[in-house]
C-alpha atoms as a PDB file:
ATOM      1  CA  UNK A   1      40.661 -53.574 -65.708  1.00  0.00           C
ATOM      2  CA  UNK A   2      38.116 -55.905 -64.173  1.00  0.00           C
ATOM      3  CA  UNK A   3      40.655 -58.631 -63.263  1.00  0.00           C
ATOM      4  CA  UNK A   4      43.056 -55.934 -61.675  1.00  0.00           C
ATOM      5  CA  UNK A   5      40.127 -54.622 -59.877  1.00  0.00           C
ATOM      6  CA  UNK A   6      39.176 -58.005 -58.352  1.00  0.00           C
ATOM      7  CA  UNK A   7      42.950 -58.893 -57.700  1.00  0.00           C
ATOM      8  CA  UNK A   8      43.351 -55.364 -55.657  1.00  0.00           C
ATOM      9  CA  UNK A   9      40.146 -55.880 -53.562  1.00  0.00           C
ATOM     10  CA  UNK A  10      41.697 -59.760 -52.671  1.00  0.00           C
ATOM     11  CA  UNK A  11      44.963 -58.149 -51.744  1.00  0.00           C
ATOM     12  CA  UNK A  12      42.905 -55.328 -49.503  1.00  0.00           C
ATOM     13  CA  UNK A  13      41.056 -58.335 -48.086  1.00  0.00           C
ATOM     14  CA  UNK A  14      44.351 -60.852 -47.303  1.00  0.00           C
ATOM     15  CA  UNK A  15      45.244 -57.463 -45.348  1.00  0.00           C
ATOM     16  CA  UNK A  16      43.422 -56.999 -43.050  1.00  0.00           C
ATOM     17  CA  UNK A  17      42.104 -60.045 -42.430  1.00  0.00           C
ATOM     18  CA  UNK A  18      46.537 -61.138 -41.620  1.00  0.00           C
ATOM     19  CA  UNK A  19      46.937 -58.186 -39.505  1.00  0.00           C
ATOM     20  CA  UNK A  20      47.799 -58.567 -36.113  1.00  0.00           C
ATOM     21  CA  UNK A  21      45.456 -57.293 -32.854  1.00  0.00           C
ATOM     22  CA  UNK A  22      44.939 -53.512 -33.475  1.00  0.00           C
ATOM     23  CA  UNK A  23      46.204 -51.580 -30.340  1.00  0.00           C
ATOM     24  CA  UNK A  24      45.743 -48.246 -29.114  1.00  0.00           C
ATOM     25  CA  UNK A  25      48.455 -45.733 -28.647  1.00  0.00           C
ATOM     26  CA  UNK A  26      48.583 -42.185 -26.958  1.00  0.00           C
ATOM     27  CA  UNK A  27      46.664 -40.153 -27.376  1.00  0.00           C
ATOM     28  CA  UNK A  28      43.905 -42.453 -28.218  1.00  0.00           C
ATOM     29  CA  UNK A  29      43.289 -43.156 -24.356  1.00  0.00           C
ATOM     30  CA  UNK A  30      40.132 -42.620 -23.138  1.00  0.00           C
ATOM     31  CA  UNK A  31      38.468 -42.893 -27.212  1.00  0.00           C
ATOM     32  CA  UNK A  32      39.604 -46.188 -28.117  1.00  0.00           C
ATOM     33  CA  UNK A  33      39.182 -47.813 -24.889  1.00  0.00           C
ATOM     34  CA  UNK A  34      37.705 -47.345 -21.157  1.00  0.00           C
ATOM     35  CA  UNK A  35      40.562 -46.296 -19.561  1.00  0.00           C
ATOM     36  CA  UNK A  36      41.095 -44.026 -17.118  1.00  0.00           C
ATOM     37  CA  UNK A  37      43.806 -41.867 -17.826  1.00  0.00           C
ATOM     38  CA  UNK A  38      47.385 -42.537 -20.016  1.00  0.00           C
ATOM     39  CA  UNK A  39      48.760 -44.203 -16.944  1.00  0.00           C
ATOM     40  CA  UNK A  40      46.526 -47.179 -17.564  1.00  0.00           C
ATOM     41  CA  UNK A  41      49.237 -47.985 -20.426  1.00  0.00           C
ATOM     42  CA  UNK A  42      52.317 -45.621 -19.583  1.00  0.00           C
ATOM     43  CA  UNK A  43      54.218 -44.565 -16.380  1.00  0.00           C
ATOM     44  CA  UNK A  44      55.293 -41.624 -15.536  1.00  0.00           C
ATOM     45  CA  UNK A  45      59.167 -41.929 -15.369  1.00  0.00           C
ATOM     46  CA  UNK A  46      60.880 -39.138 -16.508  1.00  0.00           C
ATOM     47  CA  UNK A  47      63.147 -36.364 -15.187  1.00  0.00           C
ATOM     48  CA  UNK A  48      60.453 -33.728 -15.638  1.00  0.00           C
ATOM     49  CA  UNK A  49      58.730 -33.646 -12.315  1.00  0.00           C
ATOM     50  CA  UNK A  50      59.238 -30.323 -11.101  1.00  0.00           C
ATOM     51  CA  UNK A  51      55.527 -29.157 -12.436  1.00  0.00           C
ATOM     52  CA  UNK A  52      56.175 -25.625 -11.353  1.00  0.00           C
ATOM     53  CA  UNK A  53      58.427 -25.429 -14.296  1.00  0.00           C
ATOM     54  CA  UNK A  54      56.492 -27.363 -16.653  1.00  0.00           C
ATOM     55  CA  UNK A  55      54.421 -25.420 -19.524  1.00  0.00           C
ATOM     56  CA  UNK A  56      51.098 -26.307 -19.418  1.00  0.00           C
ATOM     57  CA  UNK A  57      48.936 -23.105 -20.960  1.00  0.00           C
ATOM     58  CA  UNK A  58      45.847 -22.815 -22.555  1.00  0.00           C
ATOM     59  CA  UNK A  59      45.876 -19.002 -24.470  1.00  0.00           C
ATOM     60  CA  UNK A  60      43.090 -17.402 -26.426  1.00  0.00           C
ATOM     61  CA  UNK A  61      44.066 -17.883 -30.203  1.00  0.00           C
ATOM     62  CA  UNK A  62      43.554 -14.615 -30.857  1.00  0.00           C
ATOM     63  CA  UNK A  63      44.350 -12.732 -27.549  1.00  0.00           C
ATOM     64  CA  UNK A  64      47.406 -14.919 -26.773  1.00  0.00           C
ATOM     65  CA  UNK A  65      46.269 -14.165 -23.350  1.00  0.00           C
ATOM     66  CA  UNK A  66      46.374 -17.214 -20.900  1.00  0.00           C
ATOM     67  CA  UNK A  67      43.071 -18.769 -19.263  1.00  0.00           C
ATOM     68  CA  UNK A  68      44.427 -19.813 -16.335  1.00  0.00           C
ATOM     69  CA  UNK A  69      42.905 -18.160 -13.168  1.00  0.00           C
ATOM     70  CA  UNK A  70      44.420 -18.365  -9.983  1.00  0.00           C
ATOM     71  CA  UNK A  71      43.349 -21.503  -8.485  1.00  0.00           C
ATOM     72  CA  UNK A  72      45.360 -22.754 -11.297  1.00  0.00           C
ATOM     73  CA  UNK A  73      42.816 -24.256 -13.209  1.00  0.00           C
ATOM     74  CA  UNK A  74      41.144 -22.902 -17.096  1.00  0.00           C
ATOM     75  CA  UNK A  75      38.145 -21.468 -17.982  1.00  0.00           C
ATOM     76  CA  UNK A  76      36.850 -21.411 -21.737  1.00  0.00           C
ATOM     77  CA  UNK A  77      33.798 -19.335 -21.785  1.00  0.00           C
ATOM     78  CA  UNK A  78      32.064 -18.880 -24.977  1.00  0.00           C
ATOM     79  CA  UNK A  79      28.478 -17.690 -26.174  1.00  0.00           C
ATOM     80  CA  UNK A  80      26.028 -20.425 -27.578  1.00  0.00           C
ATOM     81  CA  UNK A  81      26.464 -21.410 -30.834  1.00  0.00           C
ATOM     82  CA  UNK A  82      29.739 -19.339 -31.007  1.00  0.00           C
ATOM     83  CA  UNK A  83      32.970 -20.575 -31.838  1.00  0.00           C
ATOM     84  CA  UNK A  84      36.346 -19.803 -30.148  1.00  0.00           C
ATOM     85  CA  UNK A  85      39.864 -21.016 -30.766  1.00  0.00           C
ATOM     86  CA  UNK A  86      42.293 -21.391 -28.004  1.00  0.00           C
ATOM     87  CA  UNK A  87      46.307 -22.639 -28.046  1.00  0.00           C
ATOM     88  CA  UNK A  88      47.154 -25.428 -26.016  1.00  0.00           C
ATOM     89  CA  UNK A  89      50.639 -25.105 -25.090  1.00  0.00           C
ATOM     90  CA  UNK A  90      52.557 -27.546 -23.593  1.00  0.00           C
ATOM     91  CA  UNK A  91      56.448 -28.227 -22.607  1.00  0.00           C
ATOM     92  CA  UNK A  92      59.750 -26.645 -20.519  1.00  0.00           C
ATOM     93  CA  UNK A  93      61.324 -23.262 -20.626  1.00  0.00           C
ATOM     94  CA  UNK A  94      64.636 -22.143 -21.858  1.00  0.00           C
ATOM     95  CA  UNK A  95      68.047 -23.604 -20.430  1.00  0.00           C
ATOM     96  CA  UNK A  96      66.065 -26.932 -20.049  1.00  0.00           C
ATOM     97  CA  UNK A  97      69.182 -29.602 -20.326  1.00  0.00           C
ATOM     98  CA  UNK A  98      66.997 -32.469 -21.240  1.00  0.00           C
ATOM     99  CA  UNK A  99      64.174 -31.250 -23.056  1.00  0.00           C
ATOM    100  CA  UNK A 100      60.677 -33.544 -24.293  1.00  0.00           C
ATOM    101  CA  UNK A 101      61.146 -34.479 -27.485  1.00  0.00           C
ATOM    102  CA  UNK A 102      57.306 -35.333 -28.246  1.00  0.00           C
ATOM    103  CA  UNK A 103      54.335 -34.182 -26.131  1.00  0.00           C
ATOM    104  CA  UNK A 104      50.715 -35.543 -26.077  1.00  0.00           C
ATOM    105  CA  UNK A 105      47.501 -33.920 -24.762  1.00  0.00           C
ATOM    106  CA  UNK A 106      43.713 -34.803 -24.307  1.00  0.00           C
ATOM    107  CA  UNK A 107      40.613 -33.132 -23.501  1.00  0.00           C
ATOM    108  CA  UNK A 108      38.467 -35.646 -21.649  1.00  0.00           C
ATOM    109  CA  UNK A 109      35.167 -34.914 -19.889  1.00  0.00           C
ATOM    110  CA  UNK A 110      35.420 -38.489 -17.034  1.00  0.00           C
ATOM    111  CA  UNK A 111      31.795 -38.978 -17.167  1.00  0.00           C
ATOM    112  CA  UNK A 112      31.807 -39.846 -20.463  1.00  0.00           C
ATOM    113  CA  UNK A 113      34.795 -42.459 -20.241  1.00  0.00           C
ATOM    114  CA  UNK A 114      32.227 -45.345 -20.500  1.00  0.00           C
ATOM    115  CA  UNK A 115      29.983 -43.921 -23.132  1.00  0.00           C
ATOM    116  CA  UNK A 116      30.379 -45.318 -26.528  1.00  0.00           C
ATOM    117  CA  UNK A 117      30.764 -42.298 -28.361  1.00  0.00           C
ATOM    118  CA  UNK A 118      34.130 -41.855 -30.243  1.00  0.00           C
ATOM    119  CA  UNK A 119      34.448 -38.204 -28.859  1.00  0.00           C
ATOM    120  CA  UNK A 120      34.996 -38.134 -25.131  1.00  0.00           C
ATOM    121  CA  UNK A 121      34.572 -34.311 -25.117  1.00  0.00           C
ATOM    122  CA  UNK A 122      31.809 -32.786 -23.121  1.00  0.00           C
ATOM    123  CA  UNK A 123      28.218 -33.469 -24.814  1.00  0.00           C
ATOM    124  CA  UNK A 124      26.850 -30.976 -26.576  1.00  0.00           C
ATOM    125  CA  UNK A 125      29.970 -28.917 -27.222  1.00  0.00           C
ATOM    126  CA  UNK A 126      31.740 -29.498 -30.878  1.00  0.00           C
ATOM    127  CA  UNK A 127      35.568 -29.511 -30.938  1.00  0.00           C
ATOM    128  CA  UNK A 128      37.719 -30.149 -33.828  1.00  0.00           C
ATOM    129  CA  UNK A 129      40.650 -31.232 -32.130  1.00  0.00           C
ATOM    130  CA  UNK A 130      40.742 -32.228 -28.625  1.00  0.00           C
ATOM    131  CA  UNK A 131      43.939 -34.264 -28.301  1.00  0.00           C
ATOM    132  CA  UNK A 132      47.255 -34.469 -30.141  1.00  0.00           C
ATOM    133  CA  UNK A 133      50.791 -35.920 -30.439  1.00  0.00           C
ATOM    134  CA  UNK A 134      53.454 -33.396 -31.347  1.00  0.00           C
ATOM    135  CA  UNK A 135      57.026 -32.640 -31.730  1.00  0.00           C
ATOM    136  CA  UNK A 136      58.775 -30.292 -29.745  1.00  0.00           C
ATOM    137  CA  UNK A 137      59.890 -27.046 -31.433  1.00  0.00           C
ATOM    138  CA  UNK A 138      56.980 -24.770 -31.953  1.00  0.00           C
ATOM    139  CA  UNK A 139      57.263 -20.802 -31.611  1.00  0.00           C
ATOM    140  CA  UNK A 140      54.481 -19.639 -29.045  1.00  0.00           C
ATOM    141  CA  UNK A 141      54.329 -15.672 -28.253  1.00  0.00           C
ATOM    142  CA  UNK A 142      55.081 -15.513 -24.761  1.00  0.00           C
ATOM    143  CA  UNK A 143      57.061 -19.089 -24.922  1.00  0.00           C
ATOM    144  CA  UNK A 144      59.683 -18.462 -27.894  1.00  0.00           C
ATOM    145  CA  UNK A 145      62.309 -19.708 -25.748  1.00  0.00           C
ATOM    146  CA  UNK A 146      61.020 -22.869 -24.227  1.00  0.00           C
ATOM    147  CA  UNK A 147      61.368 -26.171 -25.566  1.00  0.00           C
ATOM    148  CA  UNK A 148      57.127 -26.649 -26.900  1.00  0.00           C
ATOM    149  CA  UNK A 149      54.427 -27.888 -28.430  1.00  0.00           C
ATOM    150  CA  UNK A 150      51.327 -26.030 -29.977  1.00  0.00           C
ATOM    151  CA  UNK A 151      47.884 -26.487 -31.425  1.00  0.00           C
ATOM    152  CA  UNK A 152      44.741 -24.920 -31.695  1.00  0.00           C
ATOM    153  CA  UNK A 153      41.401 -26.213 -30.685  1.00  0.00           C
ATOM    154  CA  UNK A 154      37.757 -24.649 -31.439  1.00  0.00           C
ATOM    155  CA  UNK A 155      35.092 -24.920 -29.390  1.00  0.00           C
ATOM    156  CA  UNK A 156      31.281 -24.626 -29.924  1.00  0.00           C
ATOM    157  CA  UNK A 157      28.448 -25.314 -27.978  1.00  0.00           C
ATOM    158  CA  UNK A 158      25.599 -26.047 -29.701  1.00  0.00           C
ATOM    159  CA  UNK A 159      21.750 -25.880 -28.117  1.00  0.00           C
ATOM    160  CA  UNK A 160      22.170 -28.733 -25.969  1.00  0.00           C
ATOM    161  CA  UNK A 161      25.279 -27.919 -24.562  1.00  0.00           C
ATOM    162  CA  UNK A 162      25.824 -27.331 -20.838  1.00  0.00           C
ATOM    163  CA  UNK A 163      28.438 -25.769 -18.339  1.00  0.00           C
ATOM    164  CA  UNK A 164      31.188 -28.654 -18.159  1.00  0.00           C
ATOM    165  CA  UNK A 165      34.007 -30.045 -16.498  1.00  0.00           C
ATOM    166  CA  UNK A 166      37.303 -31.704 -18.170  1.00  0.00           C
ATOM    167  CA  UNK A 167      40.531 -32.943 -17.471  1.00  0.00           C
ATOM    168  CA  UNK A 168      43.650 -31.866 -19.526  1.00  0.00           C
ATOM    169  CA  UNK A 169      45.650 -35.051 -19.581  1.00  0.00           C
ATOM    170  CA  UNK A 170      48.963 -34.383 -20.848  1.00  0.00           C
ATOM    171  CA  UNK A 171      52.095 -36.287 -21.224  1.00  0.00           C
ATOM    172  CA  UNK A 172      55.967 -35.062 -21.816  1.00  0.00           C
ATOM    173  CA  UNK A 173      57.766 -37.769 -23.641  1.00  0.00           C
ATOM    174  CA  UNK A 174      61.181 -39.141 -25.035  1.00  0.00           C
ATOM    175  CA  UNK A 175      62.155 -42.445 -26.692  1.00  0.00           C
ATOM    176  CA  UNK A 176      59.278 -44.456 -28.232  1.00  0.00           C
ATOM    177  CA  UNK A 177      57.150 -47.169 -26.593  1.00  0.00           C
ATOM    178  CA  UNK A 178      57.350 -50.679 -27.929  1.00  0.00           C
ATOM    179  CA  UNK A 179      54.075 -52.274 -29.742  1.00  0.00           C
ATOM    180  CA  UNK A 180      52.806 -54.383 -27.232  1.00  0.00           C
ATOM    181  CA  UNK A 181      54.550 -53.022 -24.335  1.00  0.00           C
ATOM    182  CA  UNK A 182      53.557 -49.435 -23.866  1.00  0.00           C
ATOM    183  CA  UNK A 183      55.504 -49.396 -20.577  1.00  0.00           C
ATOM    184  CA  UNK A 184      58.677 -50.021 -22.318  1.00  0.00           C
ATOM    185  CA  UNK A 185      60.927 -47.705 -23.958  1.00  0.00           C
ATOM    186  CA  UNK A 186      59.235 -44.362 -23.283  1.00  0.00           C
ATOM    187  CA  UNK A 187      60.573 -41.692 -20.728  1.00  0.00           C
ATOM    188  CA  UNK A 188      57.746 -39.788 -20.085  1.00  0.00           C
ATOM    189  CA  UNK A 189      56.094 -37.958 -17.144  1.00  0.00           C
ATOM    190  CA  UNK A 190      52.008 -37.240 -16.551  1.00  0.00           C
ATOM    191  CA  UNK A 191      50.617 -34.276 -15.517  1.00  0.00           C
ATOM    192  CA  UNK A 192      46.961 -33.095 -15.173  1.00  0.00           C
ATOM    193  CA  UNK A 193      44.969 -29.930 -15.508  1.00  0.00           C
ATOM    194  CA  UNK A 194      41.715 -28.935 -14.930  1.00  0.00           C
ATOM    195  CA  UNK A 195      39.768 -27.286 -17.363  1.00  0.00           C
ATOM    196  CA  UNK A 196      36.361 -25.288 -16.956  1.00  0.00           C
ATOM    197  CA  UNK A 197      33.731 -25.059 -19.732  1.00  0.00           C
ATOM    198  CA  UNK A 198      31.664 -22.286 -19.533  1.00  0.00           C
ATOM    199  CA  UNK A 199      28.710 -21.097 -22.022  1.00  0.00           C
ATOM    200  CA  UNK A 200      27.430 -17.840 -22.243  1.00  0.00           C
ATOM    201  CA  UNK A 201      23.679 -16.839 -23.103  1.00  0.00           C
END
């Protein structure tokens, strides 16, 4: 048992020390790396330009109401040391004749772009999932038609936590990037949203 022990932790070893450079894909921007925004690695190509008929929502979980107010941005407001749950939906609506197959989202607060924290999400707040990479195809009240993606997020701010500001970075693909040569391969188009944290006493 001892010899296979030894001979497994060699193998583990031979591993990683023979893999190639470790890259970063979406949506791993802005964690991984000090980049600005997915277009440091991607372009924005694809046939989905028209914005006004792109899905980009952000609902209460349990609600389903959207938090969009009118100047088109989102507001998350939610009492200290609460949590809350929204959706983040993402996609195109019915009769769309070339639909995303994959989507990808982050929650970034810029300021902390250079910090060297893992979580780029505003300080002082906890979130348990602020970015994803999903296939198209999810049911969505309100969207049960349209070709989307959709996850939920929960928020917290904790004592130290402050009124913030983020960006919703978001990114309707198709096709797959090549390793090495992220603008390769992938049909995508960028889009971004602003997003308006808000704590309550």
């Amino acid at each position: 048992m001892a010899k296979a022990s030894s001979l497994i932790g060699l193998v583990a070893a031979a591993c990683v020390f023979l893999l190639p450079e470790v890259r970063a894909y979406p949506p791993a921007v802005g964690i991984l790396a000090e980049n600005r925004s997915c277009m440091s690695c991607h372009v924005s190509n694809g046939p989905w330009t028209d914005e006004e008929n792109t899905v980009v929502d952000i609902l209460d979980a349990k609600t389903k109401t959207s938090l969009r107010e009118e100047a088109g941005s989102f507001l998350i407001e939610v009492r200290r040391n609460e949590a809350r749950t929204v959706l983040t939906v993402i996609g195109r609506p019915k009769g769309e004749a070339s639909p995303p197959r994959r989507n990808a989202w982050l929650y970034v607060d810029p300021t902390q772009l250079k910090s060297s924290a893992l979580s780029k999400f505003a300080p002082g707040w906890d979130v348990n999932l602020p970015m994803s990479c999903r296939i198209v195809g999810d049911v969505v009240e309100g969207y049960e038609d349209g070709y989307v993606t959709a996850l939920p997020m929960t928020v917290r701010p904790g004592d130290a936590a402050r009124d913030a500001e983020l960006e919703l970075q978001v990114m309707l693909t198709t096709g797959e990037s090549l390793k090495g040569e992220a603008k390769e391969g992938l049909i995508s188009n960028y889009l971004l949203r602003r997003v308006l944290l808000r704590v309550r006493e």
